[in-house]
C-alpha atoms as a PDB file:
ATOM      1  CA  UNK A   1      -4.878  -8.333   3.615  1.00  0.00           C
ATOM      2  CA  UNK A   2      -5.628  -5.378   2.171  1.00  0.00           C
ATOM      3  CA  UNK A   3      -9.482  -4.959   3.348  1.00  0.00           C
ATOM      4  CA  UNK A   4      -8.717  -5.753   7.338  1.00  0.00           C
ATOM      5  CA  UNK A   5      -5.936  -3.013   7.656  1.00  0.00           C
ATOM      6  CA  UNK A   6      -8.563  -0.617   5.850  1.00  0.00           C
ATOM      7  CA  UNK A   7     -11.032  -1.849   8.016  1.00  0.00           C
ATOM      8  CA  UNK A   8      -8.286  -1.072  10.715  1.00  0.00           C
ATOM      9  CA  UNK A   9      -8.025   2.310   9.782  1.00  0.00           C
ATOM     10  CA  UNK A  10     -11.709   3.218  10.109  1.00  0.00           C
ATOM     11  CA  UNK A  11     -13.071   2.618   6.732  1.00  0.00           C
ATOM     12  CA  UNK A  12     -16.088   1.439   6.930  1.00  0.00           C
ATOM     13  CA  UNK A  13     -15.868  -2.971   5.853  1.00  0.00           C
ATOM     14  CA  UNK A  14     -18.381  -2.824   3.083  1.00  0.00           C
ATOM     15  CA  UNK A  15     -16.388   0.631   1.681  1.00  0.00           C
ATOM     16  CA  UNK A  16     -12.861  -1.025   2.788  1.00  0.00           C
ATOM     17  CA  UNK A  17     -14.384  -5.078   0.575  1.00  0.00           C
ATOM     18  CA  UNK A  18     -15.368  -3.279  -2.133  1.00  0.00           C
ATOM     19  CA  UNK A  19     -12.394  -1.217  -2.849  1.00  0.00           C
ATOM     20  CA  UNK A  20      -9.925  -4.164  -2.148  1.00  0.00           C
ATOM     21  CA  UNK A  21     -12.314  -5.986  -4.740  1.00  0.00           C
ATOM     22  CA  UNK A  22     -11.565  -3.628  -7.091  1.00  0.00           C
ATOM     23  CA  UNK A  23      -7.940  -3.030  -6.492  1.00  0.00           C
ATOM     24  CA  UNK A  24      -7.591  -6.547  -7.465  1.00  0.00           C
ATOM     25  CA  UNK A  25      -9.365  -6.316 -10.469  1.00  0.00           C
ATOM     26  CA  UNK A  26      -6.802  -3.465 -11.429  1.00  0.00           C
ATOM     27  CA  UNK A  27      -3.858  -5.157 -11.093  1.00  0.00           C
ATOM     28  CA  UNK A  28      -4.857  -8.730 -12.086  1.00  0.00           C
ATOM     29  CA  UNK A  29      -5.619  -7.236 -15.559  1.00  0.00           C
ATOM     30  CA  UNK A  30      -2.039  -6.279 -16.718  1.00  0.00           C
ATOM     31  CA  UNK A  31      -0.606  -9.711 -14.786  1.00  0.00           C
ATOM     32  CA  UNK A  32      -3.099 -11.801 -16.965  1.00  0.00           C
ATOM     33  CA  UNK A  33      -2.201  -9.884 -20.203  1.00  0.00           C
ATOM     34  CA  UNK A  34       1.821 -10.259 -19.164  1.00  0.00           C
ATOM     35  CA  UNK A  35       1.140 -13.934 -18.758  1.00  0.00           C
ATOM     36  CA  UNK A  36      -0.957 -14.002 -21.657  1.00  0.00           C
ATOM     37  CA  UNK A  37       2.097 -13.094 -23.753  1.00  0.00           C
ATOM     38  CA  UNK A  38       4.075 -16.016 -22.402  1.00  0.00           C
ATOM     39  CA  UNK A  39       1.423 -18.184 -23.410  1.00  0.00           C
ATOM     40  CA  UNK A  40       0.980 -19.196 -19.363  1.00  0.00           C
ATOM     41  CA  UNK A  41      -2.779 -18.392 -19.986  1.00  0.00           C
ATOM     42  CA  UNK A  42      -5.398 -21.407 -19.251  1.00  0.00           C
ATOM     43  CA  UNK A  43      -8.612 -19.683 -20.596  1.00  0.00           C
ATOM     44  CA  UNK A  44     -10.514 -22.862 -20.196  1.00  0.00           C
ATOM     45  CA  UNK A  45      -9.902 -22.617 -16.207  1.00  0.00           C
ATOM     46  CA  UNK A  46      -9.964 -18.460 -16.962  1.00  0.00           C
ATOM     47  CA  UNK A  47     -13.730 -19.149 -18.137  1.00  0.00           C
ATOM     48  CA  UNK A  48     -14.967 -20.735 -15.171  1.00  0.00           C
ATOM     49  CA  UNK A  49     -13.014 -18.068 -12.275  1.00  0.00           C
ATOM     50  CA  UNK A  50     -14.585 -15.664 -14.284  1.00  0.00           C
ATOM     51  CA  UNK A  51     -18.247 -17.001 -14.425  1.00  0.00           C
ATOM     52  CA  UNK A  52     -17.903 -17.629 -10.519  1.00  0.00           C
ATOM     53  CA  UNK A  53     -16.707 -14.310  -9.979  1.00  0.00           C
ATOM     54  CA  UNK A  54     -19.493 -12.692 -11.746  1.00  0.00           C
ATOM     55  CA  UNK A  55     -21.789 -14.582 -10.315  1.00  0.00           C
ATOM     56  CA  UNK A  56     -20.498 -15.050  -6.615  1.00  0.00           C
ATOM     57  CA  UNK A  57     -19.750 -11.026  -6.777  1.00  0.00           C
ATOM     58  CA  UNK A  58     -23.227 -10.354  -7.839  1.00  0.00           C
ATOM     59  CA  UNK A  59     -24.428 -12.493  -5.055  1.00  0.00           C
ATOM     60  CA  UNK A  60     -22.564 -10.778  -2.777  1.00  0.00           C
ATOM     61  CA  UNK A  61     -23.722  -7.307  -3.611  1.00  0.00           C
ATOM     62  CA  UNK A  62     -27.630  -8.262  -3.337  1.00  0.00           C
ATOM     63  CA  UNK A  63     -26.476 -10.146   0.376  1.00  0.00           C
ATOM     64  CA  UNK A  64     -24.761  -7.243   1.373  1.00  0.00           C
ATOM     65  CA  UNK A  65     -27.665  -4.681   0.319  1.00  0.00           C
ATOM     66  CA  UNK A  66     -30.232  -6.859   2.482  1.00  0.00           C
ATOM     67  CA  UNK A  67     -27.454  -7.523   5.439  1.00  0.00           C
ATOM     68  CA  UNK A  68     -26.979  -3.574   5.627  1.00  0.00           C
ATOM     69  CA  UNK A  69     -30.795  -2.887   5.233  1.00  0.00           C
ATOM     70  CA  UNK A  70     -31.295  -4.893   8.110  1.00  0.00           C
ATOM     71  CA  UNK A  71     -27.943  -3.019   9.670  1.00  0.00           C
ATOM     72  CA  UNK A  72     -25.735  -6.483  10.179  1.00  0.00           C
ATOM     73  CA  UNK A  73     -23.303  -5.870   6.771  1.00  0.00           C
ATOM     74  CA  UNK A  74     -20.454  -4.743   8.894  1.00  0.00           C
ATOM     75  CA  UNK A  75     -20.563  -7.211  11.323  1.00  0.00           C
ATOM     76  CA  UNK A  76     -20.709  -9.748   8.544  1.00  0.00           C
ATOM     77  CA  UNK A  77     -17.643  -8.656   7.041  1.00  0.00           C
ATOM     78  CA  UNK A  78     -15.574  -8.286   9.990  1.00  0.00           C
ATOM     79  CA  UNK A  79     -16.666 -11.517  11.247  1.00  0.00           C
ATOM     80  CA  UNK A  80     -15.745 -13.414   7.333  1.00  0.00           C
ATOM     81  CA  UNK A  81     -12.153 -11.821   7.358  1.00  0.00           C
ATOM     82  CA  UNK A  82     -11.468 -12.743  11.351  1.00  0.00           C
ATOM     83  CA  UNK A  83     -12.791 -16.177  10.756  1.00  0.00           C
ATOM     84  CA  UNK A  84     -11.192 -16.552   7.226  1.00  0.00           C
ATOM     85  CA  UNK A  85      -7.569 -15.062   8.628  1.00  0.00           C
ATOM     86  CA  UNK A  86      -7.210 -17.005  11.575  1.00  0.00           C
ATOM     87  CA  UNK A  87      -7.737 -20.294   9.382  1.00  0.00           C
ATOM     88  CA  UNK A  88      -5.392 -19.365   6.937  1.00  0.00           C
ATOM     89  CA  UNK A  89      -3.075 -18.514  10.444  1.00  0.00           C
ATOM     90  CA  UNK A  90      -3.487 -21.753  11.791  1.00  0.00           C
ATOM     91  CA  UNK A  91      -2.803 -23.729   8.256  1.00  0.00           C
ATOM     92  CA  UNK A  92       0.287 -21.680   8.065  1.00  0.00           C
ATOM     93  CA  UNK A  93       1.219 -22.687  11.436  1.00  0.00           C
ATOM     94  CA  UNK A  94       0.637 -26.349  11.458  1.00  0.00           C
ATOM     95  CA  UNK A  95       2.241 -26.298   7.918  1.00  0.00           C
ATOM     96  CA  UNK A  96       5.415 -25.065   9.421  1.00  0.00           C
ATOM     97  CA  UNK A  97       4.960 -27.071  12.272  1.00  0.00           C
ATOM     98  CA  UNK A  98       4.884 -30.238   9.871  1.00  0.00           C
ATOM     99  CA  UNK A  99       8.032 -29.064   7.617  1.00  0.00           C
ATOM    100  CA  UNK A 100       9.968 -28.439  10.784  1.00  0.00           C
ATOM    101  CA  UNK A 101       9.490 -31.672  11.877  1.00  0.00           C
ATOM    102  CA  UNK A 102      10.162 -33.197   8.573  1.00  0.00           C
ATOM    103  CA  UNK A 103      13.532 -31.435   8.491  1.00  0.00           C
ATOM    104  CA  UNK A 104      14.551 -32.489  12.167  1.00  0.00           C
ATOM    105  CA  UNK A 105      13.756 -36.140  11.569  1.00  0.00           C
ATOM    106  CA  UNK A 106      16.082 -36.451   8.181  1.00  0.00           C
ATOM    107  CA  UNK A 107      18.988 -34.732  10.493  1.00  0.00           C
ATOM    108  CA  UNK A 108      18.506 -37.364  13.104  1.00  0.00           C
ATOM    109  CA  UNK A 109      18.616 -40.346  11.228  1.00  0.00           C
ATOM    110  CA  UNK A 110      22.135 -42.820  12.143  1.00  0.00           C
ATOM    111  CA  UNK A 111      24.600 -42.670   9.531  1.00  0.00           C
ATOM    112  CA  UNK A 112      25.741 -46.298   8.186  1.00  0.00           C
ATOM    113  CA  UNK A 113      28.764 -47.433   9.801  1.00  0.00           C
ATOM    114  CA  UNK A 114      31.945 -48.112   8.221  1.00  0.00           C
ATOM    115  CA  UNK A 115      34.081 -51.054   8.474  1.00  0.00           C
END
């Protein structure tokens, strides 16, 4: 959420990802260490999140350095968090939708009669 309101307030979206990247980095470090502690820590699945982030984040970087050579980075990003916000919108919706009907159906059901 954080990089479309930036984006929102006129930072510019590669400025606005990259500091939302980081701001995550800074305070996923002390939540892992808290958890850590507890012993709530799954390194083996910790390994692999942080191989793919190295390696998707480095993608991303040499993507967005061609995208904004060729002047289309912007329009990339804007176009990613519209596209990846309304999904997560409409699961949220049709989630709710689902539960709500869940819950209505197991108030409708007939009570057993009594004799």
């Amino acid at each position: 959420m954080t990089t479309p309101l930036l984006i929102m307030i006129g930072i510019p979206p590669t400025v606005a990802a990259a500091s939302d990247s980081n701001q995550i980095v800074g305070a996923s470090t002390p939540g892992t260490l808290a958890h850590y502690r507890l012993g709530n820590v799954d390194f083996k699945m910790g390994t692999f999140l942080l191989i793919g982030g190295v390696l998707g984040g480095t993608a991303g970087v040499e993507i967005i350095k061609v995208l904004r050579q060729i002047g289309n980075a912007d329009f990339l990003i804007k176009i990613t968090y519209v596209l990846m916000l309304g999904f997560v919108g409409i699961y949220m919706f049709l989630e709710s939708v689902q539960a709500l009907r869940k819950r209505g159906s197991q108030e409708i059901t007939p009570e057993k009669e009594t004799l």
